[in-house]
Protein backbone atom coordinates (compact mmCIF):
# COMPACT_ATOMS: atom_id res chain seq x y z
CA UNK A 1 41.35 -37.44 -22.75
CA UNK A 2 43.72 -36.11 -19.53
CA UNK A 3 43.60 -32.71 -20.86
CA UNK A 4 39.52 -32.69 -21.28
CA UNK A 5 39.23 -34.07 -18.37
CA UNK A 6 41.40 -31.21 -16.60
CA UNK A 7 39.41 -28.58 -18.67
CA UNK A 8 36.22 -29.74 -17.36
CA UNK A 9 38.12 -29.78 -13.76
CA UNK A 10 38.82 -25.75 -14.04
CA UNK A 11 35.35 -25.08 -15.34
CA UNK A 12 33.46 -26.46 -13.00
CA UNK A 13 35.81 -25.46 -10.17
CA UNK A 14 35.40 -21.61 -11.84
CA UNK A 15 31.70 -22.33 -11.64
CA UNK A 16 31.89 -23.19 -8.25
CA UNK A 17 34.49 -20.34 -7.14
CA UNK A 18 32.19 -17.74 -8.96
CA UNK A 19 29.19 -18.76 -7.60
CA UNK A 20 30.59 -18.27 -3.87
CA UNK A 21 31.64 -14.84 -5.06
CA UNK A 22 28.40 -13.81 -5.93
CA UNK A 23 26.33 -15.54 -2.43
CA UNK A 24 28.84 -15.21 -0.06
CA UNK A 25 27.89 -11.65 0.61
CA UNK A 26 23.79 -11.83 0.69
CA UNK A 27 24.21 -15.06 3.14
CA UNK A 28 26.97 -13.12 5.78
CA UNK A 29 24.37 -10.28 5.28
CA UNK A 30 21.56 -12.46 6.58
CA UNK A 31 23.45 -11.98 10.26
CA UNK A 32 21.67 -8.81 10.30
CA UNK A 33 18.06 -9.84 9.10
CA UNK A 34 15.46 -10.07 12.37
CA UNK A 35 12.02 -10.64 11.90
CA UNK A 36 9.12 -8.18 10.52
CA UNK A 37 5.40 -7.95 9.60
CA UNK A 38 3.87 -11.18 9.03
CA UNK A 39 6.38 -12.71 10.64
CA UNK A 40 4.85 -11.78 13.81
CA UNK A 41 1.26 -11.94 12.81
CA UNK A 42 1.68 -15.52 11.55
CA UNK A 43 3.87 -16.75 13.85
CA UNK A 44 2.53 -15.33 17.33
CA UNK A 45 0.98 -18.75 18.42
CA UNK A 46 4.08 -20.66 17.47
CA UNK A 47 5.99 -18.39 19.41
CA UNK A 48 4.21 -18.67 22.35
CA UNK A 49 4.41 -22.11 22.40
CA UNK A 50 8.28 -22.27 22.08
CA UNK A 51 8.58 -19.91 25.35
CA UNK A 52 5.51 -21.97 27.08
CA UNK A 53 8.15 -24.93 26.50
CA UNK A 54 5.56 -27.15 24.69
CA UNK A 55 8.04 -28.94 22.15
CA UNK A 56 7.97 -29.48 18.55
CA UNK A 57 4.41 -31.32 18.70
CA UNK A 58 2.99 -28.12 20.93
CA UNK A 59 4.56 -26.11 17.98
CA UNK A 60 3.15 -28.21 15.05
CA UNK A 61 -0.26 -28.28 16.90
CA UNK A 62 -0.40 -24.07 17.25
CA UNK A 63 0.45 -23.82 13.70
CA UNK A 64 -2.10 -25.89 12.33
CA UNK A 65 -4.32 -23.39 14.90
CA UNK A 66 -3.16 -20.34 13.40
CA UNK A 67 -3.96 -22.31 9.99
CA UNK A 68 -7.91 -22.81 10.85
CA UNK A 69 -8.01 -19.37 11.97
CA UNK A 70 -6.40 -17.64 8.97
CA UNK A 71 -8.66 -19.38 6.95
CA UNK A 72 -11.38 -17.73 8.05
CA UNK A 73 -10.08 -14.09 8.18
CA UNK A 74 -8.39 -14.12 4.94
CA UNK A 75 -5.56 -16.28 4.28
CA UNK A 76 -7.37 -19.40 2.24
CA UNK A 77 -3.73 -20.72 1.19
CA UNK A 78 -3.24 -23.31 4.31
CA UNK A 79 0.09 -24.02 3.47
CA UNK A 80 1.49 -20.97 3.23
CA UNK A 81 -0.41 -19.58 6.46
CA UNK A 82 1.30 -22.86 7.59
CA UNK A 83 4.67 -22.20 6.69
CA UNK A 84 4.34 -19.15 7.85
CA UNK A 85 3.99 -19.94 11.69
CA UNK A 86 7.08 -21.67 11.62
CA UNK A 87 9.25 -18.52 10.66
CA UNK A 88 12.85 -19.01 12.34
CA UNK A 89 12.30 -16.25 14.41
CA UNK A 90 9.68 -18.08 16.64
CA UNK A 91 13.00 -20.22 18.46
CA UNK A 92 15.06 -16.70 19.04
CA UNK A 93 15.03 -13.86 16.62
CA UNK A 94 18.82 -14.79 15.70
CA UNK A 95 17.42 -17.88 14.03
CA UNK A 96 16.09 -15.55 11.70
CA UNK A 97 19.66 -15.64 10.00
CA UNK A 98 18.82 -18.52 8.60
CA UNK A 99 16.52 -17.22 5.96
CA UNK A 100 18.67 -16.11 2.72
CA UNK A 101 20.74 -20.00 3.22
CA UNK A 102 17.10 -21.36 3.06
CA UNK A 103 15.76 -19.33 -0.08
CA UNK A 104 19.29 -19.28 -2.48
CA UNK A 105 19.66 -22.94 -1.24
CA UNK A 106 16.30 -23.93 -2.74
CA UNK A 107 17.38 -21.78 -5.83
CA UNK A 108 20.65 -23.63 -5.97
CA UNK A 109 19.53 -27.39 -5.22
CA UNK A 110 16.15 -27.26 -7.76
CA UNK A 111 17.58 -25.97 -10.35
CA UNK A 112 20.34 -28.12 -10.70
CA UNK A 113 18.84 -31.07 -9.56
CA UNK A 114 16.32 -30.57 -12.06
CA UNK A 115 19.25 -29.84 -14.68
CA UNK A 116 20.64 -33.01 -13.82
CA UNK A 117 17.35 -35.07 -14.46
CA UNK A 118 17.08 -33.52 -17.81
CA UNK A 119 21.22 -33.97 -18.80
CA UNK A 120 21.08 -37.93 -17.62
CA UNK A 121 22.08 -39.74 -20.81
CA UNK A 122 21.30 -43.68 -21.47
CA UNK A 123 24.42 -44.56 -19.50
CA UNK A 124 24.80 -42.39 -16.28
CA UNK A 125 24.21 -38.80 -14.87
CA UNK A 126 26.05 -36.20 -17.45
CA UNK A 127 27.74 -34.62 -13.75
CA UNK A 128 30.30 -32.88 -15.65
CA UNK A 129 27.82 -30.14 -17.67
CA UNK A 130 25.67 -29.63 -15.13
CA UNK A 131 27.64 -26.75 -13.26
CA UNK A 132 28.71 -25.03 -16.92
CA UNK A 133 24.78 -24.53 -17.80
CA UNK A 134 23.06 -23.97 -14.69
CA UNK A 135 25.61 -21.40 -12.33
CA UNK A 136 25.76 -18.81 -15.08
CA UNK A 137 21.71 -18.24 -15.23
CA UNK A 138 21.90 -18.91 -11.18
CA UNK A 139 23.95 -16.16 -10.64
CA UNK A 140 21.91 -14.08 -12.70
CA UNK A 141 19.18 -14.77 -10.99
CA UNK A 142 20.57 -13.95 -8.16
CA UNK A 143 22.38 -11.23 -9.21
CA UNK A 144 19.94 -9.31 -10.95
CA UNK A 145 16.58 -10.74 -8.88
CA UNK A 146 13.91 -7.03 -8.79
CA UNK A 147 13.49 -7.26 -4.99
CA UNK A 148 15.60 -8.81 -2.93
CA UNK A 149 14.43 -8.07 0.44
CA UNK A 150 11.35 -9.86 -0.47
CA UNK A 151 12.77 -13.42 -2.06
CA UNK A 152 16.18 -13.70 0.23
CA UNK A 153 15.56 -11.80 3.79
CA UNK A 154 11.81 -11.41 4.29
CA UNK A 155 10.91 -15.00 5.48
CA UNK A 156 7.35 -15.08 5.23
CA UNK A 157 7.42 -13.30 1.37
CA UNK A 158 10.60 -15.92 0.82
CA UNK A 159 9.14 -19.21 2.00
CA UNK A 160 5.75 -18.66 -0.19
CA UNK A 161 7.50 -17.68 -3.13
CA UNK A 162 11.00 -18.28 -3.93
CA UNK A 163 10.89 -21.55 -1.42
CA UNK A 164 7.88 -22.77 -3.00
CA UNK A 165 9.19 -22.08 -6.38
CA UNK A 166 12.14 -24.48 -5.79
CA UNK A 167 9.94 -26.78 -4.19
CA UNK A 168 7.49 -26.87 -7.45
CA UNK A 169 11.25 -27.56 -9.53
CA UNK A 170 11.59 -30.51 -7.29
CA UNK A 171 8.01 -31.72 -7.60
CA UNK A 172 8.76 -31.46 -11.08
CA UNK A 173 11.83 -33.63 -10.83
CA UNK A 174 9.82 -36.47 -8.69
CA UNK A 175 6.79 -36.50 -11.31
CA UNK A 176 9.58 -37.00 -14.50
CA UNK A 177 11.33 -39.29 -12.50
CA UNK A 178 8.10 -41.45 -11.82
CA UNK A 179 6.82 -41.08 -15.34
CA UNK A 180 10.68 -43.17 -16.11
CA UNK A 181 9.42 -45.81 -14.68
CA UNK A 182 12.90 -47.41 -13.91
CA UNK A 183 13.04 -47.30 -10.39
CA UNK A 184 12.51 -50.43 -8.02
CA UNK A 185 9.11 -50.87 -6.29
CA UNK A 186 10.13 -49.59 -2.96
CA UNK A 187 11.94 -46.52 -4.21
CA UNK A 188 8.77 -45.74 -6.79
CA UNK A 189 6.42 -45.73 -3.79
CA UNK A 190 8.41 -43.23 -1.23
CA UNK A 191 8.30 -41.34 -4.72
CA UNK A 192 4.85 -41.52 -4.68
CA UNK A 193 4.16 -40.83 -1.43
CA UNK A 194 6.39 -37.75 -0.55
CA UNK A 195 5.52 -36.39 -3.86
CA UNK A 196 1.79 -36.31 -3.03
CA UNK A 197 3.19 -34.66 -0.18
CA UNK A 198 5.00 -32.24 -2.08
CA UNK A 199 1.81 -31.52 -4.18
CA UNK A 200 -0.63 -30.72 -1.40
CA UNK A 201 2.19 -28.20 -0.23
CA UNK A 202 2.59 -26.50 -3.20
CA UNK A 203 -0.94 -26.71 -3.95
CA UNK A 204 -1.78 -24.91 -0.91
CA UNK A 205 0.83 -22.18 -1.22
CA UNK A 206 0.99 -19.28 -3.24
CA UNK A 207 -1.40 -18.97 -6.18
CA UNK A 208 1.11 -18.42 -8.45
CA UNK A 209 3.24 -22.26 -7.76
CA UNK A 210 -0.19 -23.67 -7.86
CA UNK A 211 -2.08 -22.84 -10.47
CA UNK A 212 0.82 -23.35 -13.11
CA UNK A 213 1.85 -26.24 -11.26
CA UNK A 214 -2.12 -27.84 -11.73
CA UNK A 215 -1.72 -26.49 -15.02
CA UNK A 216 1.67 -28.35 -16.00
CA UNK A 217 0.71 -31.51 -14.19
CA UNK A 218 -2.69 -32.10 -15.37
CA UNK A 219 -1.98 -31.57 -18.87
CA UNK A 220 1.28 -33.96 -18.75
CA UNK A 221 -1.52 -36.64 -17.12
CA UNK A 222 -4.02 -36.15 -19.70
CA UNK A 223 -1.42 -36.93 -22.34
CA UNK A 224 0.34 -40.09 -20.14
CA UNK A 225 -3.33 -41.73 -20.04
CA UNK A 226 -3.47 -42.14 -23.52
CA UNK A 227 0.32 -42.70 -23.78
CA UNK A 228 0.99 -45.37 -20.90
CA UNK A 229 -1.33 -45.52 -18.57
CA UNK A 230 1.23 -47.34 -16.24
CA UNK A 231 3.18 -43.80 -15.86
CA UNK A 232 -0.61 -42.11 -15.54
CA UNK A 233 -0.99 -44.12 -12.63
CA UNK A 234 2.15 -43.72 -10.94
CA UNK A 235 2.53 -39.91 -11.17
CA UNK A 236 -1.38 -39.60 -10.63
CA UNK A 237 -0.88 -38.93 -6.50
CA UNK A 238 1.02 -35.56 -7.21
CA UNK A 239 -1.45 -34.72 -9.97
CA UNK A 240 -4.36 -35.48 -7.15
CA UNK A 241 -3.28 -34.06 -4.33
CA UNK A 242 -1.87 -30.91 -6.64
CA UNK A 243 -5.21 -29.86 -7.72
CA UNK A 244 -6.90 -31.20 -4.53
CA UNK A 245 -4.66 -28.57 -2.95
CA UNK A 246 -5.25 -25.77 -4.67
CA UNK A 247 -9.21 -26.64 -4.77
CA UNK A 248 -9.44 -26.35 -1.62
CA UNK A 249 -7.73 -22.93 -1.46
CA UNK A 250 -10.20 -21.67 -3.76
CA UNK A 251 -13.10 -22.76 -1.99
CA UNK A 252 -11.67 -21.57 1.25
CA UNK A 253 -14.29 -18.41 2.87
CA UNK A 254 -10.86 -16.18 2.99
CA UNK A 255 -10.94 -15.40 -0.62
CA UNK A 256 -14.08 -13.66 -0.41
CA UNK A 257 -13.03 -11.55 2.91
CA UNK A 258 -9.64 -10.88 0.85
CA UNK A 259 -11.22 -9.97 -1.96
CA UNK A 260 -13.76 -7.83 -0.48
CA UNK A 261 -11.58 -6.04 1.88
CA UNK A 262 -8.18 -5.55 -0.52
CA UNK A 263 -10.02 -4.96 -4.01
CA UNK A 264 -13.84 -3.72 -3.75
CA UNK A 265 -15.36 -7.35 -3.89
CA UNK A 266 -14.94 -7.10 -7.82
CA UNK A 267 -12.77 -8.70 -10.32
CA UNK A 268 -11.45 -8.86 -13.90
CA UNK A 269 -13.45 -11.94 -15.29
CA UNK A 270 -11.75 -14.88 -16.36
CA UNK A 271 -11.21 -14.48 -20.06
CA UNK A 272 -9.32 -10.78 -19.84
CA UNK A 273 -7.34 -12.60 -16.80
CA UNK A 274 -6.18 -15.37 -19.25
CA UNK A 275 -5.56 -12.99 -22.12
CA UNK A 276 -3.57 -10.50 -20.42
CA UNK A 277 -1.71 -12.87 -18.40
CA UNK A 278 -0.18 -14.43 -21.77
CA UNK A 279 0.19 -10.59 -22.95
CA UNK A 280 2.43 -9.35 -19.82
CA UNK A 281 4.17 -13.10 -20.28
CA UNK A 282 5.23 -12.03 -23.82
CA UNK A 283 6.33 -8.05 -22.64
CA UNK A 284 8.34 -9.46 -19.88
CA UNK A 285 10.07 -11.83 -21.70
CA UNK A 286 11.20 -9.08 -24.44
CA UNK A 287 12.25 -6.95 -21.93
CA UNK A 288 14.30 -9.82 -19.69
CA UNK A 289 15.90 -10.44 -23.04
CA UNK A 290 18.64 -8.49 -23.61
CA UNK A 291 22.48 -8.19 -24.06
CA UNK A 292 23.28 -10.45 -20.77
CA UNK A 293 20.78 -13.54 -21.55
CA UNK A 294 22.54 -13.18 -25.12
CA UNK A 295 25.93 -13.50 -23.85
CA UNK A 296 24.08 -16.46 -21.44
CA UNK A 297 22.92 -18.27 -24.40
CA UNK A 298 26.59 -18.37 -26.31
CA UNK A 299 28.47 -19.02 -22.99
CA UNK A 300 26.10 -22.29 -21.90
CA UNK A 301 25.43 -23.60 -25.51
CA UNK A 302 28.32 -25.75 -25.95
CA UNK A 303 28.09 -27.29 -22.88
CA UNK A 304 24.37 -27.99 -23.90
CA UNK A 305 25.23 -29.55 -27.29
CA UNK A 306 27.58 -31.70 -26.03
CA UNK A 307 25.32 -32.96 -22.90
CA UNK A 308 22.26 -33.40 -25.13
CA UNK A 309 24.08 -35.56 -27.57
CA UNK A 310 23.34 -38.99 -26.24
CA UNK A 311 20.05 -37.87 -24.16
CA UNK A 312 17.15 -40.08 -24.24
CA UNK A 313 15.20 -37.34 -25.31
CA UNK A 314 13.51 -37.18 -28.96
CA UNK A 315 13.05 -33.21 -28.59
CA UNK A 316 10.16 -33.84 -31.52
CA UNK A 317 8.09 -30.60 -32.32
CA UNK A 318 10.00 -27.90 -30.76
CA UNK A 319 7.10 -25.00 -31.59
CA UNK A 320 5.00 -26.92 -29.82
CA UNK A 321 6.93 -27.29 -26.45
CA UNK A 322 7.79 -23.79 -26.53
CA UNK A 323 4.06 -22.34 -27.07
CA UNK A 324 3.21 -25.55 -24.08
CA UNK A 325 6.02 -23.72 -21.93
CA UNK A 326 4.65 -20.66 -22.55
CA UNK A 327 1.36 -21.05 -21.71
CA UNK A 328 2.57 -22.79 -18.11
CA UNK A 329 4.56 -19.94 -16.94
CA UNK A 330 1.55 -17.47 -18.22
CA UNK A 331 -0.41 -18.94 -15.78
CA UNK A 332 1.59 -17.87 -13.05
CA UNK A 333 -0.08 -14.65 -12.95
CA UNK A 334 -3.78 -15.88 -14.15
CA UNK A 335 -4.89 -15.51 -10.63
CA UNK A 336 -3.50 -12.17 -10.07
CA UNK A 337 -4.79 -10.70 -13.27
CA UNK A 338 -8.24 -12.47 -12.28
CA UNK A 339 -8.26 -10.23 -8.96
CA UNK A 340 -6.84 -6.93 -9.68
CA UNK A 341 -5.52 -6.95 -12.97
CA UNK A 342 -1.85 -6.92 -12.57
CA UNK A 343 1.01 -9.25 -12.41
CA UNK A 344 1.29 -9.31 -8.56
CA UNK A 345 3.21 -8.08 -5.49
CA UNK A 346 6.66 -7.84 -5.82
CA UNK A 347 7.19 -10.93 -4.29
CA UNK A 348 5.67 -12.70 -7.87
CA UNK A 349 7.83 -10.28 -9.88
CA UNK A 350 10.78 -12.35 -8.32
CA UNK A 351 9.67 -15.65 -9.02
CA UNK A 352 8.76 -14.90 -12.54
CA UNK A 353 11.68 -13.72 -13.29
CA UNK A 354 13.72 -17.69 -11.99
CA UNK A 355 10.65 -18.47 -14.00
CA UNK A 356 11.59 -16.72 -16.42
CA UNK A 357 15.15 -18.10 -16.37
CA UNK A 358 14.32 -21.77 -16.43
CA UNK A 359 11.65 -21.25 -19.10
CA UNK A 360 14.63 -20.03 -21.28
CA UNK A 361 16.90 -22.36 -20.80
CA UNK A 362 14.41 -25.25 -20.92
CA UNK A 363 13.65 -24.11 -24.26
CA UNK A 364 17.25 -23.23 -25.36
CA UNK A 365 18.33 -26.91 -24.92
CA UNK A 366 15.08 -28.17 -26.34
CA UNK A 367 15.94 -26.66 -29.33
CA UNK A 368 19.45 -27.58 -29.23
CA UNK A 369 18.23 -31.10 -28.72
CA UNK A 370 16.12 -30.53 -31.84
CA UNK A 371 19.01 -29.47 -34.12
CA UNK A 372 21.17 -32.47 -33.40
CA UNK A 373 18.59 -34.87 -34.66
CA UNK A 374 18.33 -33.29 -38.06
CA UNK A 375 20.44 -34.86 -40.23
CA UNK A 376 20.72 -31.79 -42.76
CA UNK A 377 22.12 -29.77 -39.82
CA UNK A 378 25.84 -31.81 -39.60
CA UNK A 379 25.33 -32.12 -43.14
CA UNK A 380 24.74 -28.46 -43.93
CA UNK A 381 25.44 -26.04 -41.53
CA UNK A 382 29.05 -27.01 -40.82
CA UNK A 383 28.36 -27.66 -37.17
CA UNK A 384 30.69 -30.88 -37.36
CA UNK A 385 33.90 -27.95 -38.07
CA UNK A 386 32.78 -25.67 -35.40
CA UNK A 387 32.87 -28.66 -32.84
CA UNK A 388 36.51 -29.61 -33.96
CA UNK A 389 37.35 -25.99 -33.73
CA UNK A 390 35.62 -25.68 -29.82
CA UNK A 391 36.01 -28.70 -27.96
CA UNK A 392 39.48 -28.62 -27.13
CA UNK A 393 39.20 -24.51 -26.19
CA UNK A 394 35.96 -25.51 -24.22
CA UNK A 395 37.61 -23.82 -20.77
CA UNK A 396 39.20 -20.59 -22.97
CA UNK A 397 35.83 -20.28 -24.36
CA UNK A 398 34.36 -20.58 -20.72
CA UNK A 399 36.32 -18.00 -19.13
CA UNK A 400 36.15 -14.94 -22.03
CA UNK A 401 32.65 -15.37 -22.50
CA UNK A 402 31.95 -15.46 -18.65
CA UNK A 403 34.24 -12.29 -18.49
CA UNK A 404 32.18 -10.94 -21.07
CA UNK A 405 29.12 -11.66 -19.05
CA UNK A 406 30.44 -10.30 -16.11
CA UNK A 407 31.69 -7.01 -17.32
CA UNK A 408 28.16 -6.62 -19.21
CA UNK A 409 26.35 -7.19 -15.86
CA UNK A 410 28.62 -5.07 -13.91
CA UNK A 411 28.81 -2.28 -16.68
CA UNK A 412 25.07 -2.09 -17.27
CA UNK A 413 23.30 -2.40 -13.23
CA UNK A 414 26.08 -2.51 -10.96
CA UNK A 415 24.32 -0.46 -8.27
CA UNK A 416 21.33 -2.59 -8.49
CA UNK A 417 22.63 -5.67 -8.01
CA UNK A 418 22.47 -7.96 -5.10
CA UNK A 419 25.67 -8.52 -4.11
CA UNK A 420 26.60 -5.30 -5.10
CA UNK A 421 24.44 -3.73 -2.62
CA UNK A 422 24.81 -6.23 0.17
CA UNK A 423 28.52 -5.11 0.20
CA UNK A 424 27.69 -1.39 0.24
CA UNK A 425 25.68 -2.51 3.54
CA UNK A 426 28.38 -4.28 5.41
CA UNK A 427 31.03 -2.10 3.59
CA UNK A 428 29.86 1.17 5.15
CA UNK A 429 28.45 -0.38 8.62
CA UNK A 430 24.82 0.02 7.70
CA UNK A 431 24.08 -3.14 8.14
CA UNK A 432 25.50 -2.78 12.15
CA UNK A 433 23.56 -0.14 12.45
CA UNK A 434 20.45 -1.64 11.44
CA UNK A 435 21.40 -4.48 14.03
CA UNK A 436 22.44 -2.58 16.76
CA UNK A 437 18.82 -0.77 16.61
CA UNK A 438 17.53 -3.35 16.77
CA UNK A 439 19.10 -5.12 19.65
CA UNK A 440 18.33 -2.30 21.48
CA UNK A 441 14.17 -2.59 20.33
CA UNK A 442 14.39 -6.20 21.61
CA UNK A 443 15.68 -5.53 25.26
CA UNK A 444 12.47 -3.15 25.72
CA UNK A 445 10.23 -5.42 23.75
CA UNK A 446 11.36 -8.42 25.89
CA UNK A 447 10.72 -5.96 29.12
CA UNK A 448 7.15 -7.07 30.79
CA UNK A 449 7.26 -4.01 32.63
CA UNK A 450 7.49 -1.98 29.65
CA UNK A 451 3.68 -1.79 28.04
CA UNK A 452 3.28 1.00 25.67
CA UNK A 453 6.56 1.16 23.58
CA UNK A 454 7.29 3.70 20.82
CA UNK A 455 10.16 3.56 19.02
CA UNK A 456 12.41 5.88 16.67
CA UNK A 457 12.44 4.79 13.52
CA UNK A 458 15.05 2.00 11.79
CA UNK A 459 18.25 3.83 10.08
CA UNK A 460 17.45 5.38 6.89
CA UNK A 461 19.08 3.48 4.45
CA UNK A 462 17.74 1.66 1.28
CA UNK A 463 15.72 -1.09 1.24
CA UNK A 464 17.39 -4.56 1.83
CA UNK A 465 17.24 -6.26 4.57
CA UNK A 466 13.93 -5.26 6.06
CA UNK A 467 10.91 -5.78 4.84
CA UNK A 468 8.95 -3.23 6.63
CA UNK A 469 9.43 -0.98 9.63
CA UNK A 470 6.75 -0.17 11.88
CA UNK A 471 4.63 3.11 11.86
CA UNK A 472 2.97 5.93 13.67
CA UNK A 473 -0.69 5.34 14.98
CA UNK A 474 -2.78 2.55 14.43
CA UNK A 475 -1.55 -0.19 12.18
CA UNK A 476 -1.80 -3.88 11.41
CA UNK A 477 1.94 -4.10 11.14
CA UNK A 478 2.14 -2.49 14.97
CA UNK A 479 -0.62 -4.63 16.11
CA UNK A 480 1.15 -7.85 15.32
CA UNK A 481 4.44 -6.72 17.06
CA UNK A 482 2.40 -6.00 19.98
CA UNK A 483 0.43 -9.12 19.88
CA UNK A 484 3.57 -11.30 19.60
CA UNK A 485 5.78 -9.43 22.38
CA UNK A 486 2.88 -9.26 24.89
CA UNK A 487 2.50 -5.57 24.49
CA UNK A 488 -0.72 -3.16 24.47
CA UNK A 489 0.97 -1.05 22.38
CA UNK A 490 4.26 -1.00 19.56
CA UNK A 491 4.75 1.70 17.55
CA UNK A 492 6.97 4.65 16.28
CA UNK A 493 7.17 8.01 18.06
């Protein structure tokens, strides 16, 4: 038992030590990240309010402003126009730092507090497995995420997509949690109430989160109202306020001006938009698969089988959950396809790919789950010798297949990757540069002397930490700079 128990020690201590590794870098990098685009756009009310000294409530009460009037010129999702107004930057632009800690931590708290939901056995909280199955895919995510200027240092692309992504994980977690049933009255109603919270947020936000989240809730409802109608009624308030949400996004007058304005007034029709949404679901998911999620599968499955062994899961019908599954990340990019026929910004790319990884590991354990209850597979497959063989080498087996991971990753996209390139940045003093220009835009944009300002442009380097820089002539992105700094005109020369 001792030396298990000091086995599962070093794992999880190697899970934790290699998990720094990878977000140490993108978080010191955030020191450099200042605000950009929409950043000003949405949050020029707030702003003003901070530096007219009006308090949080004079700050709430300009956001919820900037909501109404979004709404109308073409921003129907309220909570993410709301969100939006209360980018960091708004209290000094070095609060801005703060955006990569908020994004990976809402990677890094969902995911495993989900994980740990789903792990619980009939006695207690399976703590000990969590780390082994979720920190591998996390980094990964991480790691190997398409654009990550977009879902770690961008706030106003971060907090509407990645944010809200780990905020739909948690909703998740509160509805499952509800459905249980095993909670005492006063903790089932805070439940309640700050998941219907939760909902309306989400439902609000991005039309990716909400439309699969309407999607995922609604159908678990249906079922629970023929099922128990006791759990139907206590998970009903985020299933309400979920679709209420996103219903009245969709009736909102700003989808029409967006529409118009962005993509000729026209769209795909709703049939093509479902079809080819469960089309590009299928092509991404080939392509995602390859050698690494391979090597993820053998490194986190016997940490899987043995914390799904005394779950109080049945895991019945395992082609049905993963066709279910299937069809509820698919919708992610329903509305998109609706629109303009594509997948989405690159913003969406990001989140489908986490998507992508919890989808595969949801469906990874479910069949694992599914395996142990057959009684021909100890009988016949000779999974009883393999377990002898593996359990006491669990922490050997860790650490060569994670160094077989690693060396796959770092062989196959090193110069792509995250952390990779974050280190390049503060490596080679890019990332000073970058600052120091910009230190030196805010003393002139902070001058009220100075009216007309034009600018050289940003250092040259990759893509990273900035979003967008601003441009020559007339442009929305120079228009909300000038708007939020007080100027008549912001620009580059």
């Amino acid at each position: 038992m001792g030396e298990k128990e000091n086995a599962t020690k070093i794992i999880n201590a190697l899970c934790v030590a290699a998990a720094i590794l990878v977000v140490l870098p993108l978080l010191i990098l955030g020191h450099f990240d200042y605000p950009s685009a929409d950043d000003w756009s949405l949050g020029k009310l707030t702003s003003k309010a901070v530096q007219n000294g009006e308090g949080i409530v004079g700050v709430l009460k300009q956001a919820v402003n900037s909501v109404i009037l979004w709404r109308e010129k073409g921003e129907p999702r309220f909570s993410a126009a709301f969100l939006g107004t209360l980018q960091p930057g708004i209290w000094g632009e070095h609060f801005y730092r703060i955006t990569p800690w908020l994004m990976i931590g809402s990677l890094f708290f969902s995911e495993i507090l989900l994980c740990g939901y789903l792990l619980k056995n009939e006695e207690r909280l399976n703590k000990k497995m969590i780390l082994p199955i979720v920190i591998p895919s996390l980094m990964i995510q991480i790691l190997c995420v398409p654009y990550p200027v977009e879902t770690f240092y961008w706030y106003v692309g971060g907090i509407n997509y990645t944010f809200a992504f780990g905020l739909s994980l948690v909703l998740f977690y509160l509805f499952l949690r509800l459905k249980d049933g095993n909670m005492k009255k006063a903790k089932t109603i805070c439940f309640m109430i700050l998941g219907g919270l939760l909902a309306f947020i989400i439902g609000g936000n991005n039309y990716s989160a909400s439309l699969s989240s309407a999607c995922l809730f609604v159908s678990l409802s249906i079922s629970l109202l023929y099922k128990d109608r006791d759990a139907f009624v206590r998970t009903m308030p985020i299933t309400f306020f979920e679709v209420l949400g996103l219903i009245l996004c969709l009736v909102a007058p700003g989808n029409q001006i967006r529409l118009n304005d962005e993509f000729g007034g026209t769209t795909t029709g709703a049939a093509y938009a479902i079809l080819m949404s469960l089309w590009r679901t299928f092509t991404n998911i080939y392509s995602w698969t390859r050698l690494k999620m391979l090597l993820l599968m053998i490194l986190t499955a016997p940490f899987m089988w043995k914390a799904l062994k005394r779950t109080k899961h049945t895991f019945r019908y395992p082609v049905i959950f993963t066709l279910f599954t299937f069809g509820i990340y698919a919708s992610q990019i329903v509305a998109t396809m609706y629109v303009d026929g594509t997948t989405g910004g690159r913003r969406v790319a990001d989140i489908l790919y986490y998507g992508y990884h919890v989808w595969f590991l949801l469906n990874m354990g479910y069949w694992i789950g599914w395996v142990q209850r057959q009684k021909w597979a100890e009988k016949h497959c000779g999974l009883q010798s393999v377990k002898d063989w593996l359990n006491p080498r669990l922490a050997i087996w860790f650490c060569v297949t994670g160094i077989l991971l690693a060396g796959v990753v770092g062989a196959l996209e090193l110069k792509s990757l995250s952390t990779y390139r974050a280190c390049v940045w503060l490596v080679k003093g890019y990332a000073f540069d970058y600052a120091q220009a910009w230190e030196a835009r805010l003393e002139v944009l902070k001058d009220d002397l100075i009216q007309e300002v034009y600018f050289d442009p940003l250092p040259g380097y990759e893509e990273l930490v900035f979003y967008t820089d601003l441009q020559q002539g007339e442009n929305w992105v120079n228009k909300a700079c000038a708007e939020y700094y007080n100027k008549e005109y912001v620009g580059l020369k």
